[in-house]
PDB file of N, CA and C in Angstrom:
ATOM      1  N   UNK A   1      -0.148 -18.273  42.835  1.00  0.00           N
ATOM      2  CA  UNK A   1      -1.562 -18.543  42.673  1.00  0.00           C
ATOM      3  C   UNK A   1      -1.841 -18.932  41.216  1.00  0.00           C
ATOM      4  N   UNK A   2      -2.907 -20.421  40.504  1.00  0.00           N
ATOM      5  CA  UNK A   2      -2.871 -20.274  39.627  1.00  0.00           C
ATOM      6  C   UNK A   2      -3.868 -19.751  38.909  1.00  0.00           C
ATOM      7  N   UNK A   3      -3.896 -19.079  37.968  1.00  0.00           N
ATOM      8  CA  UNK A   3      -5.029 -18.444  36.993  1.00  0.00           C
ATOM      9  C   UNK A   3      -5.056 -19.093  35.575  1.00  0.00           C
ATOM     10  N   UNK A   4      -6.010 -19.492  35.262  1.00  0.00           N
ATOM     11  CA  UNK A   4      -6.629 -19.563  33.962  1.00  0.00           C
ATOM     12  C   UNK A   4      -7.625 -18.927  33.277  1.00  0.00           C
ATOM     13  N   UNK A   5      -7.196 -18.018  32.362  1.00  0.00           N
ATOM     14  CA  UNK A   5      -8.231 -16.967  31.783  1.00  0.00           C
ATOM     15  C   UNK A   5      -8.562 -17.382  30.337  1.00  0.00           C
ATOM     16  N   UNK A   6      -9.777 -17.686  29.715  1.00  0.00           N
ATOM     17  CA  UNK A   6     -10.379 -18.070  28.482  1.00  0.00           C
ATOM     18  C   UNK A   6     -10.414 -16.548  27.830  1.00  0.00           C
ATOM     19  N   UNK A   7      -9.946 -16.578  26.527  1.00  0.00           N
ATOM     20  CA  UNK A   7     -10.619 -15.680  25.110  1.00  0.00           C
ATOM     21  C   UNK A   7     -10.958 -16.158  24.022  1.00  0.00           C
ATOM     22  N   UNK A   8     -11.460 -15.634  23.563  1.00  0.00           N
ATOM     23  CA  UNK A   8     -11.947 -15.756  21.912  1.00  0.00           C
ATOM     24  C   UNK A   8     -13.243 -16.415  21.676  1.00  0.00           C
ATOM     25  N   UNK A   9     -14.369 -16.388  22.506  1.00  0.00           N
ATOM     26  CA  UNK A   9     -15.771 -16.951  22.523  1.00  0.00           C
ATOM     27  C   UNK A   9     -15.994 -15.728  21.291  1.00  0.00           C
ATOM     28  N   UNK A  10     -17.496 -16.239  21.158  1.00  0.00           N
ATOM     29  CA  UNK A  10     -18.149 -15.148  20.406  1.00  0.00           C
ATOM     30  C   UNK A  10     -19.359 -15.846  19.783  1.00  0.00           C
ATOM     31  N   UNK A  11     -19.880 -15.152  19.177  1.00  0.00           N
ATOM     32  CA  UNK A  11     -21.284 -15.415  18.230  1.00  0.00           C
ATOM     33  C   UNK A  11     -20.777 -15.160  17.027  1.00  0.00           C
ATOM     34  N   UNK A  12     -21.236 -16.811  16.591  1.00  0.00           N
ATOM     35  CA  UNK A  12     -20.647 -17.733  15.395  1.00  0.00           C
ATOM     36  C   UNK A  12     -21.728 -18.023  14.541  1.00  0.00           C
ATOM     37  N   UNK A  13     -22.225 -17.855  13.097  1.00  0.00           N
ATOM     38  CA  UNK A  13     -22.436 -18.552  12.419  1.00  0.00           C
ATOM     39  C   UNK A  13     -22.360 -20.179  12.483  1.00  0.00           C
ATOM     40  N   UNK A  14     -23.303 -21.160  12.178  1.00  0.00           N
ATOM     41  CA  UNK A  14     -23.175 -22.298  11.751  1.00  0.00           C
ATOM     42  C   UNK A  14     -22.194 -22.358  10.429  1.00  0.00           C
ATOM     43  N   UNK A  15     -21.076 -23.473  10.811  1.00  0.00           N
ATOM     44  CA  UNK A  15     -20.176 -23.632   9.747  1.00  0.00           C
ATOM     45  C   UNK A  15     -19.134 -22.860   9.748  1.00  0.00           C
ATOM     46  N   UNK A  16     -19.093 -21.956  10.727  1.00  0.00           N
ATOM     47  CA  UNK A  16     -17.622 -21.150  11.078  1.00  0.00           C
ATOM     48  C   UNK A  16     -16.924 -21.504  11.902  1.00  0.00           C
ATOM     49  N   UNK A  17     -16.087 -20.614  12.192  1.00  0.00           N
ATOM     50  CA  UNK A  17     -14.466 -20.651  12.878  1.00  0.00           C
ATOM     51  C   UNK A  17     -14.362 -20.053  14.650  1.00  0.00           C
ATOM     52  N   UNK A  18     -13.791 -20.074  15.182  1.00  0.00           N
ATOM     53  CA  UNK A  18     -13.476 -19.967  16.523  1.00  0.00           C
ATOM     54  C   UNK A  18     -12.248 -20.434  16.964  1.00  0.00           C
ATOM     55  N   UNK A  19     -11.137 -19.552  17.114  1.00  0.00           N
ATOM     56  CA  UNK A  19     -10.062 -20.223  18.578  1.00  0.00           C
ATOM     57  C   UNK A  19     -10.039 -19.896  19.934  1.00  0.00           C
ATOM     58  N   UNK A  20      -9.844 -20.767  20.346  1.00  0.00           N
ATOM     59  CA  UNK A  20     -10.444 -19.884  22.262  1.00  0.00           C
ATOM     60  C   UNK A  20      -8.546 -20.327  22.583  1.00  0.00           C
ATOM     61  N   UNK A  21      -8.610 -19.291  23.334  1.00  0.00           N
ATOM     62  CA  UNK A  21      -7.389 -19.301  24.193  1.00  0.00           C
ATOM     63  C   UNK A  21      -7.109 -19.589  25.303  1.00  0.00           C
ATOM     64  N   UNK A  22      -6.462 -20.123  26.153  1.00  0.00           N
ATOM     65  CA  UNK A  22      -6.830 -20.195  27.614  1.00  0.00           C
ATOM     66  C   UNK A  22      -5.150 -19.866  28.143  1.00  0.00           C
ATOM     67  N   UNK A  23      -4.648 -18.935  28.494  1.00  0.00           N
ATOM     68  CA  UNK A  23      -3.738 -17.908  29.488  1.00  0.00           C
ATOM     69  C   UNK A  23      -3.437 -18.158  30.696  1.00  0.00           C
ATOM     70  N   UNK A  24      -2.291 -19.138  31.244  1.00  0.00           N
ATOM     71  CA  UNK A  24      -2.206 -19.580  32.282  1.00  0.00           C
ATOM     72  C   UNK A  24      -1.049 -19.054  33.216  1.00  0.00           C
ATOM     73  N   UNK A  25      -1.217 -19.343  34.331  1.00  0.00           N
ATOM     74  CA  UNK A  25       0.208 -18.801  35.626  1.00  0.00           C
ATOM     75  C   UNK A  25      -0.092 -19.440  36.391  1.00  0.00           C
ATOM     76  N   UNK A  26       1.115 -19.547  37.233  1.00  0.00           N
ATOM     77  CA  UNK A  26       1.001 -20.323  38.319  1.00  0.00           C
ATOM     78  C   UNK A  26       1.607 -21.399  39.173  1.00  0.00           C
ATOM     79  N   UNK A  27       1.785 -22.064  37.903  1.00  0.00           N
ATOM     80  CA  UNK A  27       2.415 -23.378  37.709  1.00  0.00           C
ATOM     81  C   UNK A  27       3.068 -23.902  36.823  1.00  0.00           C
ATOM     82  N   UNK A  28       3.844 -25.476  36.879  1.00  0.00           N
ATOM     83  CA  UNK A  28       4.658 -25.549  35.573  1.00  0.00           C
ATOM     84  C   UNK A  28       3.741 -25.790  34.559  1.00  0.00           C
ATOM     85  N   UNK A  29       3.439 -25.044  34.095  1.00  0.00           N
ATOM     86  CA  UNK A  29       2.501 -25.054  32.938  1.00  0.00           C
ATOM     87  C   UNK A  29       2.845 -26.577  31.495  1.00  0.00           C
ATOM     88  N   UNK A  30       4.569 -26.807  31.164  1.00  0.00           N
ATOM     89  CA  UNK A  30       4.542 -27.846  30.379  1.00  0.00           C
ATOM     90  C   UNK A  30       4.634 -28.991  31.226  1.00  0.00           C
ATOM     91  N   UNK A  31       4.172 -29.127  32.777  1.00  0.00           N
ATOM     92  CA  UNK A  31       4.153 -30.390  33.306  1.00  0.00           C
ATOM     93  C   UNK A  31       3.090 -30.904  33.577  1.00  0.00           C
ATOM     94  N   UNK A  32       1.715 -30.222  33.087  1.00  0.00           N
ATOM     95  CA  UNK A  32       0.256 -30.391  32.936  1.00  0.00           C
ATOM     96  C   UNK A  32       0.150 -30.827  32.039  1.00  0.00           C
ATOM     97  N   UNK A  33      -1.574 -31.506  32.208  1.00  0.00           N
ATOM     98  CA  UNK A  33      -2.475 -31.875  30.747  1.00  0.00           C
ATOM     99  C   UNK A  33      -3.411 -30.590  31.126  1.00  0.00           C
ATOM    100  N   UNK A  34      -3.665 -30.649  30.042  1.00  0.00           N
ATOM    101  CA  UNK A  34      -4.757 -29.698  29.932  1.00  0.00           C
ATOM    102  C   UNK A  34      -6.252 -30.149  29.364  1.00  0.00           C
ATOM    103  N   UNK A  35      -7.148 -29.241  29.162  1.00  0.00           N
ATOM    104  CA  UNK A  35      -8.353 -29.938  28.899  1.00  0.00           C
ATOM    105  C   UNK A  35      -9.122 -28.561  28.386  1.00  0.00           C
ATOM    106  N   UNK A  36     -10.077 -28.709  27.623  1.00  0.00           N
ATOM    107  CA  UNK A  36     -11.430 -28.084  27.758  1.00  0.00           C
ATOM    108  C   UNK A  36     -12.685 -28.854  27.508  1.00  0.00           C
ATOM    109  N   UNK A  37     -13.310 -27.823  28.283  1.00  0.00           N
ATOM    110  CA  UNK A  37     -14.728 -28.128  28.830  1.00  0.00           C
ATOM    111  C   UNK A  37     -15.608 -27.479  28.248  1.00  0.00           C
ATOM    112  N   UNK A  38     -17.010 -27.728  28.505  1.00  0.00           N
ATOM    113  CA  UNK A  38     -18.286 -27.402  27.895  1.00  0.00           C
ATOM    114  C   UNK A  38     -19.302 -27.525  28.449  1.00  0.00           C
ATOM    115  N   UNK A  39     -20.268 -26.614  28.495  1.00  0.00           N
ATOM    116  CA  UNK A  39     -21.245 -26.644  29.350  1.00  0.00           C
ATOM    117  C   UNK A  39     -22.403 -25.927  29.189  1.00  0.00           C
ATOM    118  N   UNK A  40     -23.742 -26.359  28.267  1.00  0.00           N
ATOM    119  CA  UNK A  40     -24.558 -25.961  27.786  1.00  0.00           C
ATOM    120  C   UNK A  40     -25.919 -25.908  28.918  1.00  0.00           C
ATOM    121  N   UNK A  41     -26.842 -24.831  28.490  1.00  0.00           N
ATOM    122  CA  UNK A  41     -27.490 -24.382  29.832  1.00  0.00           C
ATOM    123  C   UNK A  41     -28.724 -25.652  29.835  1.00  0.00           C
ATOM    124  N   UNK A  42     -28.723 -26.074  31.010  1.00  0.00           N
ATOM    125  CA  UNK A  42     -29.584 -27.547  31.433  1.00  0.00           C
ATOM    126  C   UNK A  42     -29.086 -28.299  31.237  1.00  0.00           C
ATOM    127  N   UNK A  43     -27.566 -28.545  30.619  1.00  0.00           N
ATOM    128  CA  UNK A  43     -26.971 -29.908  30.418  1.00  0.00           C
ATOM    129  C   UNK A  43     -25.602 -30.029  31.684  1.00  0.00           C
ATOM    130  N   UNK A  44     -24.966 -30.951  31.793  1.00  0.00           N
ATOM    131  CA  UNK A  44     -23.793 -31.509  32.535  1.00  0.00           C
ATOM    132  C   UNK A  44     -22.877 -30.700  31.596  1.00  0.00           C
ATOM    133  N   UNK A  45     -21.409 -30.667  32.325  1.00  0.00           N
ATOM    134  CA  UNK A  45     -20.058 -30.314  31.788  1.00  0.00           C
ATOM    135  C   UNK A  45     -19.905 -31.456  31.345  1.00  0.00           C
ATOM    136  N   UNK A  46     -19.286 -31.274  29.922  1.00  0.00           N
ATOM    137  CA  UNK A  46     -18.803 -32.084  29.305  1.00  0.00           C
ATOM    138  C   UNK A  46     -17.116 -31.889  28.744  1.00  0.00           C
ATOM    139  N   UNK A  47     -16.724 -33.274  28.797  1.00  0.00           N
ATOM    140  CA  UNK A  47     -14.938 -32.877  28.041  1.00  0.00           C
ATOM    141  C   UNK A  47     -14.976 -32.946  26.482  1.00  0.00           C
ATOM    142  N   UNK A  48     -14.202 -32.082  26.481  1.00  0.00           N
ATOM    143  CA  UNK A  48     -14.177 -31.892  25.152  1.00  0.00           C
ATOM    144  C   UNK A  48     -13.082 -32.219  24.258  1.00  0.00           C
ATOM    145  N   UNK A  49     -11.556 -31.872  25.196  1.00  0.00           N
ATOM    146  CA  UNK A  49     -10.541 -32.502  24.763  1.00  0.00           C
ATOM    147  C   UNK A  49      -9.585 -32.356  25.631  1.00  0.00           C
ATOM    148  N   UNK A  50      -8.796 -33.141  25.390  1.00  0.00           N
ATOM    149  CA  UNK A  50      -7.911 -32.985  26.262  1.00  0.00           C
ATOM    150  C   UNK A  50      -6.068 -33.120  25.506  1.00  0.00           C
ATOM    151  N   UNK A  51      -5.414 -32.277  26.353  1.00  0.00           N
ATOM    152  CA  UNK A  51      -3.726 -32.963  25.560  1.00  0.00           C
ATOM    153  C   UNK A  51      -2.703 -33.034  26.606  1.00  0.00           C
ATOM    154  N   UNK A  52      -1.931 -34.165  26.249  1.00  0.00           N
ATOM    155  CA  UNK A  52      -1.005 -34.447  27.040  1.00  0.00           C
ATOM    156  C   UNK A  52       0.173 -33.367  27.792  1.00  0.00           C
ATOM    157  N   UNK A  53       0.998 -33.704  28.514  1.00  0.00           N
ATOM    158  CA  UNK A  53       1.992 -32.292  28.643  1.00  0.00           C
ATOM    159  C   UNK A  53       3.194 -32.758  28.216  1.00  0.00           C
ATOM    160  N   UNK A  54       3.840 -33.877  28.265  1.00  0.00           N
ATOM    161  CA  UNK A  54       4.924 -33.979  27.261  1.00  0.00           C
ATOM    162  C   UNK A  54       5.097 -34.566  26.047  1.00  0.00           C
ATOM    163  N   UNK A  55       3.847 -35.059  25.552  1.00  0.00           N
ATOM    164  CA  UNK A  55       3.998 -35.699  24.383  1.00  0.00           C
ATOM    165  C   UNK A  55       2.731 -35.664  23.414  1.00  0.00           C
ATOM    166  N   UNK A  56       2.380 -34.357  23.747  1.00  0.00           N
ATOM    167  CA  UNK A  56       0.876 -33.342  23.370  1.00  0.00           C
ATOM    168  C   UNK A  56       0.074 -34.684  22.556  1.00  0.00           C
ATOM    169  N   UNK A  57      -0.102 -35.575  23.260  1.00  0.00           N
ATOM    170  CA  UNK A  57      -0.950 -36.863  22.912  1.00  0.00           C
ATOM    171  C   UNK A  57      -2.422 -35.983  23.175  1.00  0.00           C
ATOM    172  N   UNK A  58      -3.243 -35.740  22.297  1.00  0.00           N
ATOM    173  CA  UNK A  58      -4.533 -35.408  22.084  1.00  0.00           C
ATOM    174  C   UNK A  58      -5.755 -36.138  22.082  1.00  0.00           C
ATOM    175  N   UNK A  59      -6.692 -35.959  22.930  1.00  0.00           N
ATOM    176  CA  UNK A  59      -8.456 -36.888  22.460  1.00  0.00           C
ATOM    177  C   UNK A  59      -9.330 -35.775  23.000  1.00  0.00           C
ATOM    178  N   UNK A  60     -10.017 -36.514  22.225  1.00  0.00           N
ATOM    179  CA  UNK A  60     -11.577 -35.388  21.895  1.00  0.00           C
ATOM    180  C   UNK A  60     -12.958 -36.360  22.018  1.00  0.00           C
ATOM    181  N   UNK A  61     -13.773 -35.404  22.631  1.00  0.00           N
ATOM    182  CA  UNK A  61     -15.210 -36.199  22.164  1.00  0.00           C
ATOM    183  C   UNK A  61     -15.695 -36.232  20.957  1.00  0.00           C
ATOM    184  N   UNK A  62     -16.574 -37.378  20.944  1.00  0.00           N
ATOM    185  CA  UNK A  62     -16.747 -37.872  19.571  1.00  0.00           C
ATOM    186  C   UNK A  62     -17.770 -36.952  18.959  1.00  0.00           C
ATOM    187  N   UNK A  63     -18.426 -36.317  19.575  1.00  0.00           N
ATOM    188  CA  UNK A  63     -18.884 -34.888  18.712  1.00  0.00           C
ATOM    189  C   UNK A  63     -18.198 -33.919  18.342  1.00  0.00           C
ATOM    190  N   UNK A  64     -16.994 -33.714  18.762  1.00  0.00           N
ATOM    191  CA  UNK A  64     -16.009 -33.154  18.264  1.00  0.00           C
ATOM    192  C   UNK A  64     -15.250 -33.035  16.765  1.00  0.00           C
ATOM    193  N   UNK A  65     -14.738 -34.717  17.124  1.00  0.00           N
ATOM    194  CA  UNK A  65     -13.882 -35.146  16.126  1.00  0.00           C
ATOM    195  C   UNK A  65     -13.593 -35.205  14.992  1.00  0.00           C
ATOM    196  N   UNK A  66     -12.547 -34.569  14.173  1.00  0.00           N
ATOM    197  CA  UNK A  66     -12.471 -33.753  13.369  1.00  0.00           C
ATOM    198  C   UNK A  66     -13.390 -32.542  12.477  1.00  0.00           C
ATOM    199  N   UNK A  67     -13.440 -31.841  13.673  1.00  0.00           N
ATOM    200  CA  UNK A  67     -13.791 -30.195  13.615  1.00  0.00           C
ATOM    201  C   UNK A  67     -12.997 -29.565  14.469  1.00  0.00           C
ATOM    202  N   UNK A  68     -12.513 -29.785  15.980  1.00  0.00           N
ATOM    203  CA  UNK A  68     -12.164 -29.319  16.959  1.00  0.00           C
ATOM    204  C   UNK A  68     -10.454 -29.908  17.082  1.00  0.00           C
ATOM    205  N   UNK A  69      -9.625 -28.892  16.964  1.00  0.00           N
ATOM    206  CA  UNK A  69      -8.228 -29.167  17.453  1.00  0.00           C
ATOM    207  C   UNK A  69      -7.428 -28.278  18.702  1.00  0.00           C
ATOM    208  N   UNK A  70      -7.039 -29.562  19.570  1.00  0.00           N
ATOM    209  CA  UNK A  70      -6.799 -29.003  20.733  1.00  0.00           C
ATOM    210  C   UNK A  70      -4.738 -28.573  20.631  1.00  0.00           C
ATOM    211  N   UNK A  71      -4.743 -27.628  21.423  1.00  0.00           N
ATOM    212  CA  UNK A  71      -2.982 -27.459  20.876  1.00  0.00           C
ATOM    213  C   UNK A  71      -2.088 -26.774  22.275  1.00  0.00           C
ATOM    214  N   UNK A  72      -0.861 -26.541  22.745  1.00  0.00           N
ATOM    215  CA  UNK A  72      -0.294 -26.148  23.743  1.00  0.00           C
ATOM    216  C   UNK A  72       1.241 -25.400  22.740  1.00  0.00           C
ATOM    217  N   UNK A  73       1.409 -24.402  23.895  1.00  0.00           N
ATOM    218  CA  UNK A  73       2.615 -23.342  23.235  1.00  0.00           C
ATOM    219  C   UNK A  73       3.061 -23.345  24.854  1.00  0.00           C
ATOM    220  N   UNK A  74       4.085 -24.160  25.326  1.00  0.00           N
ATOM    221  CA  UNK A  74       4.544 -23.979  26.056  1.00  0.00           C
ATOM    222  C   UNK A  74       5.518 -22.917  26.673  1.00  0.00           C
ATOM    223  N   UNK A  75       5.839 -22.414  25.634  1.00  0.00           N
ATOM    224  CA  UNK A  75       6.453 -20.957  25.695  1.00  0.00           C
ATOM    225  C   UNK A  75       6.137 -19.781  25.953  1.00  0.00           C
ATOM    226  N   UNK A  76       4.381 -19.774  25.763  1.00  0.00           N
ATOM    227  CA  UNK A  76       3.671 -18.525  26.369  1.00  0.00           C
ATOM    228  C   UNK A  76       2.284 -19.468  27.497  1.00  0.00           C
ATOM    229  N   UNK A  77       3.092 -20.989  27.877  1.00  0.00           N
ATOM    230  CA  UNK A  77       2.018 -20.928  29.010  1.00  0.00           C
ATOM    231  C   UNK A  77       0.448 -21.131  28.415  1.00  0.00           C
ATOM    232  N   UNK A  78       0.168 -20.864  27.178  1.00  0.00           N
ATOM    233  CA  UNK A  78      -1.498 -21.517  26.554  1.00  0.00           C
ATOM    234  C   UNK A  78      -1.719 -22.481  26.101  1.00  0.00           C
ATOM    235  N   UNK A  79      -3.196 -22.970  25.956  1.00  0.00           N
ATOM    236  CA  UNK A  79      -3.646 -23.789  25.230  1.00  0.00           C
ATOM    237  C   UNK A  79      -4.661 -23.410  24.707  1.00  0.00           C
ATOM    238  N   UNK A  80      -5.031 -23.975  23.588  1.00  0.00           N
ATOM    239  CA  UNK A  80      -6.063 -23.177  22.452  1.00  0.00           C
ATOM    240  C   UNK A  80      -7.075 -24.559  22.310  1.00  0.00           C
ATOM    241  N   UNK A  81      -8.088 -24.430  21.205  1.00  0.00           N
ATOM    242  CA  UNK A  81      -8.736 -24.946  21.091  1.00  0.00           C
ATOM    243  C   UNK A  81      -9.255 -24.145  19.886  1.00  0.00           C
ATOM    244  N   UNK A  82      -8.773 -24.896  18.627  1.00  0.00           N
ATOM    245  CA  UNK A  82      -9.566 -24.313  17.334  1.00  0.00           C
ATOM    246  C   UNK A  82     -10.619 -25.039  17.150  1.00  0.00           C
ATOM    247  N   UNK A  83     -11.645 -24.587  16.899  1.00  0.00           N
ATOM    248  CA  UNK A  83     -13.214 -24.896  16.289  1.00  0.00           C
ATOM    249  C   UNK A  83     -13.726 -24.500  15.137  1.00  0.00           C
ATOM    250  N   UNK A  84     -13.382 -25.673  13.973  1.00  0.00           N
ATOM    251  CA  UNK A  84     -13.880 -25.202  12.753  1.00  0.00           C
ATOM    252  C   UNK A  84     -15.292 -26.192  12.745  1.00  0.00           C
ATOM    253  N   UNK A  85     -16.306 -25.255  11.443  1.00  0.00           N
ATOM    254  CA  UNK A  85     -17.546 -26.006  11.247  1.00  0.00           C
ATOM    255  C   UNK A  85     -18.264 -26.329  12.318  1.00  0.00           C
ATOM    256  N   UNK A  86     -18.462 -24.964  13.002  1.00  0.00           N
ATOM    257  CA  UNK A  86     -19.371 -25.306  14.387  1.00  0.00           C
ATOM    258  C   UNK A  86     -20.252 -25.202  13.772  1.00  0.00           C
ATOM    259  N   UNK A  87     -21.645 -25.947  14.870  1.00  0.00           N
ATOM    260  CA  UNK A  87     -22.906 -26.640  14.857  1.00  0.00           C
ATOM    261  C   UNK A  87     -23.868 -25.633  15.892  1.00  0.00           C
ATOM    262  N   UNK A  88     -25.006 -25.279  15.566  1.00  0.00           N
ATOM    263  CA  UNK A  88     -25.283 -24.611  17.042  1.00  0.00           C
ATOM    264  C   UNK A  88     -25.659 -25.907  18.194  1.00  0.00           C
ATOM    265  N   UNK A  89     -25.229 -27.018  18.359  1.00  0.00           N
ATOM    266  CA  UNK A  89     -25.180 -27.862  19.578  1.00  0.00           C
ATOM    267  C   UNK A  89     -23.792 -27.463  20.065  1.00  0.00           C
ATOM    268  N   UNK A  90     -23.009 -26.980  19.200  1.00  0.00           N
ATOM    269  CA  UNK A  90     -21.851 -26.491  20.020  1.00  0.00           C
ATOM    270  C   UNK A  90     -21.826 -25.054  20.993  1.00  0.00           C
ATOM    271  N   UNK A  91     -23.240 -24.648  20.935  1.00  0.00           N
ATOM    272  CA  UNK A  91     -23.582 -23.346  21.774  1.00  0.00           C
ATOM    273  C   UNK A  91     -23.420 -24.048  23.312  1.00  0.00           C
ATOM    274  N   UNK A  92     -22.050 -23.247  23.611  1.00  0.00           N
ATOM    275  CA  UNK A  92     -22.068 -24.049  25.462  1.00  0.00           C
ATOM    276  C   UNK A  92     -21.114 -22.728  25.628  1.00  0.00           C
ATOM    277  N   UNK A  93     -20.651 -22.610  26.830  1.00  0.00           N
ATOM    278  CA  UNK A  93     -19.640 -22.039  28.408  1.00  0.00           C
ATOM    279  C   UNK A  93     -18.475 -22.759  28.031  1.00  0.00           C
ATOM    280  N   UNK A  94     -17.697 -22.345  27.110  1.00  0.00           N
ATOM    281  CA  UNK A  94     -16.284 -23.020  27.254  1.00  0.00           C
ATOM    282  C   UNK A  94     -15.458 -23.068  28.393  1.00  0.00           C
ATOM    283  N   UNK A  95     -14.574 -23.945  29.207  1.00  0.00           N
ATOM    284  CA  UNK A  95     -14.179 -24.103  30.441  1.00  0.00           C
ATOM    285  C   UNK A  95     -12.557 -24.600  30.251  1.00  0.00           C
ATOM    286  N   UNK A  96     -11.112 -24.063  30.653  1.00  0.00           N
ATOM    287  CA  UNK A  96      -9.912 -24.599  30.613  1.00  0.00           C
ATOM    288  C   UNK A  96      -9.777 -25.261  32.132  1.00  0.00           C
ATOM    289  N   UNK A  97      -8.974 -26.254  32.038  1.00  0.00           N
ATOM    290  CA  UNK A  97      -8.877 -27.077  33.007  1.00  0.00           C
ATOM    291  C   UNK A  97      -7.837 -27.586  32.885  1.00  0.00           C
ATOM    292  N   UNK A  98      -7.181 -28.005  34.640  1.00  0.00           N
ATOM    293  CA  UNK A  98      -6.109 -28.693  34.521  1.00  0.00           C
ATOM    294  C   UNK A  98      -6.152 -29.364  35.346  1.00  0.00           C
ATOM    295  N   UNK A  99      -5.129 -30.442  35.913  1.00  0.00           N
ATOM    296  CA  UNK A  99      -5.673 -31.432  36.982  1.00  0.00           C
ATOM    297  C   UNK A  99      -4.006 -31.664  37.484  1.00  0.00           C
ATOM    298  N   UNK A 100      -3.658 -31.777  38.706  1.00  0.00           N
ATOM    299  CA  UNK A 100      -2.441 -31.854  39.014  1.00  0.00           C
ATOM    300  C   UNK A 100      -1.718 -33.005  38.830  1.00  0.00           C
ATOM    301  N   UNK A 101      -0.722 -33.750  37.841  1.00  0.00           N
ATOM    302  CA  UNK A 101      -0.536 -35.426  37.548  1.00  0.00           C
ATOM    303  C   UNK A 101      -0.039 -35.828  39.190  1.00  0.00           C
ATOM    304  N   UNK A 102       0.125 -34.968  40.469  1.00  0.00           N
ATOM    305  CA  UNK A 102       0.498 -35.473  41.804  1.00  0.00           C
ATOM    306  C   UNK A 102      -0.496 -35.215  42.739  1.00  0.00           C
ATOM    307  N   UNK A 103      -1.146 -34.456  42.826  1.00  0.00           N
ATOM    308  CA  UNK A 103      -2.007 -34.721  44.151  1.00  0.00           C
ATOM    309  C   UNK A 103      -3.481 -34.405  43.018  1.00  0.00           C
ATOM    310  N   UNK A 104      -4.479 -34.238  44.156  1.00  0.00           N
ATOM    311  CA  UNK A 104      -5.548 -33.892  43.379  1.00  0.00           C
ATOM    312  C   UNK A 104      -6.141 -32.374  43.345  1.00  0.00           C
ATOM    313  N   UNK A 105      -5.307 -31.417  42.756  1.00  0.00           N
ATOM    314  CA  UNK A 105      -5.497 -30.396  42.336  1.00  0.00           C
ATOM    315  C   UNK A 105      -5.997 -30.044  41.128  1.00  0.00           C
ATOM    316  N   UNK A 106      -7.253 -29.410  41.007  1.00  0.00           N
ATOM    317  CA  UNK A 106      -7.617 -29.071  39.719  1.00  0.00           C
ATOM    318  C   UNK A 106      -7.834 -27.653  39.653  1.00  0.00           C
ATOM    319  N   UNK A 107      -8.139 -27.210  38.429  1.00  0.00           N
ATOM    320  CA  UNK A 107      -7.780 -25.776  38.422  1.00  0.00           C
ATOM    321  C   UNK A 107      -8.703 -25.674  37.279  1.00  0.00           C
ATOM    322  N   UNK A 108      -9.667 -24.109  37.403  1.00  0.00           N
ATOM    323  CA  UNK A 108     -10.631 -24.040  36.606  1.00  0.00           C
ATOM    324  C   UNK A 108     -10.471 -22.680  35.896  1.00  0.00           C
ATOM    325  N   UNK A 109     -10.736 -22.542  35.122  1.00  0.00           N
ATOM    326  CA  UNK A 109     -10.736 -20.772  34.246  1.00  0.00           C
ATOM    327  C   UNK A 109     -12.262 -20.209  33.998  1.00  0.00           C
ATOM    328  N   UNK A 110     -12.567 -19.360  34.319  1.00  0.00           N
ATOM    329  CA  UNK A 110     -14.291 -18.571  34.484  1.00  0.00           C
ATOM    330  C   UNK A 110     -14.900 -18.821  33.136  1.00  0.00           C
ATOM    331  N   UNK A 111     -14.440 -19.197  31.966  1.00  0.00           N
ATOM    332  CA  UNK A 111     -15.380 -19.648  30.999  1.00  0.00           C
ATOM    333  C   UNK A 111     -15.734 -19.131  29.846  1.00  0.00           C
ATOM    334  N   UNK A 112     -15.807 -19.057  28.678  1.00  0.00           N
ATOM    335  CA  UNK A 112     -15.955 -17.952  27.474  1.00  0.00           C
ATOM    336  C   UNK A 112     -17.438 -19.032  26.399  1.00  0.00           C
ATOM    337  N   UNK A 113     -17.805 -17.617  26.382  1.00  0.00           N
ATOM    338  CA  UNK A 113     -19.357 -18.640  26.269  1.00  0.00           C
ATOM    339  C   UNK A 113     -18.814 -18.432  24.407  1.00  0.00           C
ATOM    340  N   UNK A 114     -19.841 -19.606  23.464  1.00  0.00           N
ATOM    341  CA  UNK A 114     -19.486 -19.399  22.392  1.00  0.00           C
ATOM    342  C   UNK A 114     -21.096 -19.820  21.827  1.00  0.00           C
ATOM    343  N   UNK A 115     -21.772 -19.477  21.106  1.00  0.00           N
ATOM    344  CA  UNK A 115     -23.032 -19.088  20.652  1.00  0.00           C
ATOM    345  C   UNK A 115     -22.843 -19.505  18.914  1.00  0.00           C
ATOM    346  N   UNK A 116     -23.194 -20.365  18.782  1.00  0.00           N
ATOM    347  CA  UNK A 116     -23.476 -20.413  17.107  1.00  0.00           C
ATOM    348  C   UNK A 116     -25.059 -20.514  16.817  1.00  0.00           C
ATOM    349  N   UNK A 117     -25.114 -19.210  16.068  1.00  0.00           N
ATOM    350  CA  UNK A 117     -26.479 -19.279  16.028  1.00  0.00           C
ATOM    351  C   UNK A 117     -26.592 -17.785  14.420  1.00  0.00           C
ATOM    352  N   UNK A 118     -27.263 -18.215  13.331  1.00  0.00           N
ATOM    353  CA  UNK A 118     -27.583 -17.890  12.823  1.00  0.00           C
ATOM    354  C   UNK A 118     -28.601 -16.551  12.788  1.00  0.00           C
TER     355      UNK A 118
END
């Protein structure tokens, strides 16, 4: 069965730090892309970044871009997502995601909310 579990949300200062973790099983974990998501209350999910699985090729949204680095440790199965110089527009429901590169399986993790707010 696969699981994806998010950590490291929290209530952030504007202009601080955050790594979220996302803890996976299940599957071949280095034969995925991975992704995170975002999802602020009244707005759509949005992507946020995404990285390759064998050649950790990385993109990000352009509100992102260079503040947010997306990363994989195939050895313990995670992917992170560091967030420096958050904004409170970055107050959303962080979301890990994966999508199967063979059929259409996607796979969701319950979400770690992250709050920048002064």
């Amino acid at each position: 069965q696969v699981h994806l579990v998010e950590s490291g949300g929290g209530l952030v200062q504007p202009g601080g730090s955050l790594r979220l973790s996302c803890r996976t099983s299940g599957f071949a974990f280095g034969n995925y892309p991975m992704s995170w998501y975002r999802q602020a209350p009244g707005k759509e999910r949005e992507l946020v970044a995404t990285i390759t699985a064998f050649d950790d090729i990385t993109t990000y949204a352009e509100s992102v871009k260079g503040r947010f680095t997306i990363s994989r440790d195939n050895t313990v199965n995670t992917v992170y997502l560091q967030m420096n110089n958050l904004k409170p527009e970055d107050t959303a429901a962080y979301y890990c995601n994966t999508k199967s590169p063979w059929t259409r399986d996607e796979f969701w993790g319950q979400g770690t909310q992250v709050t920048v707010s002064s």
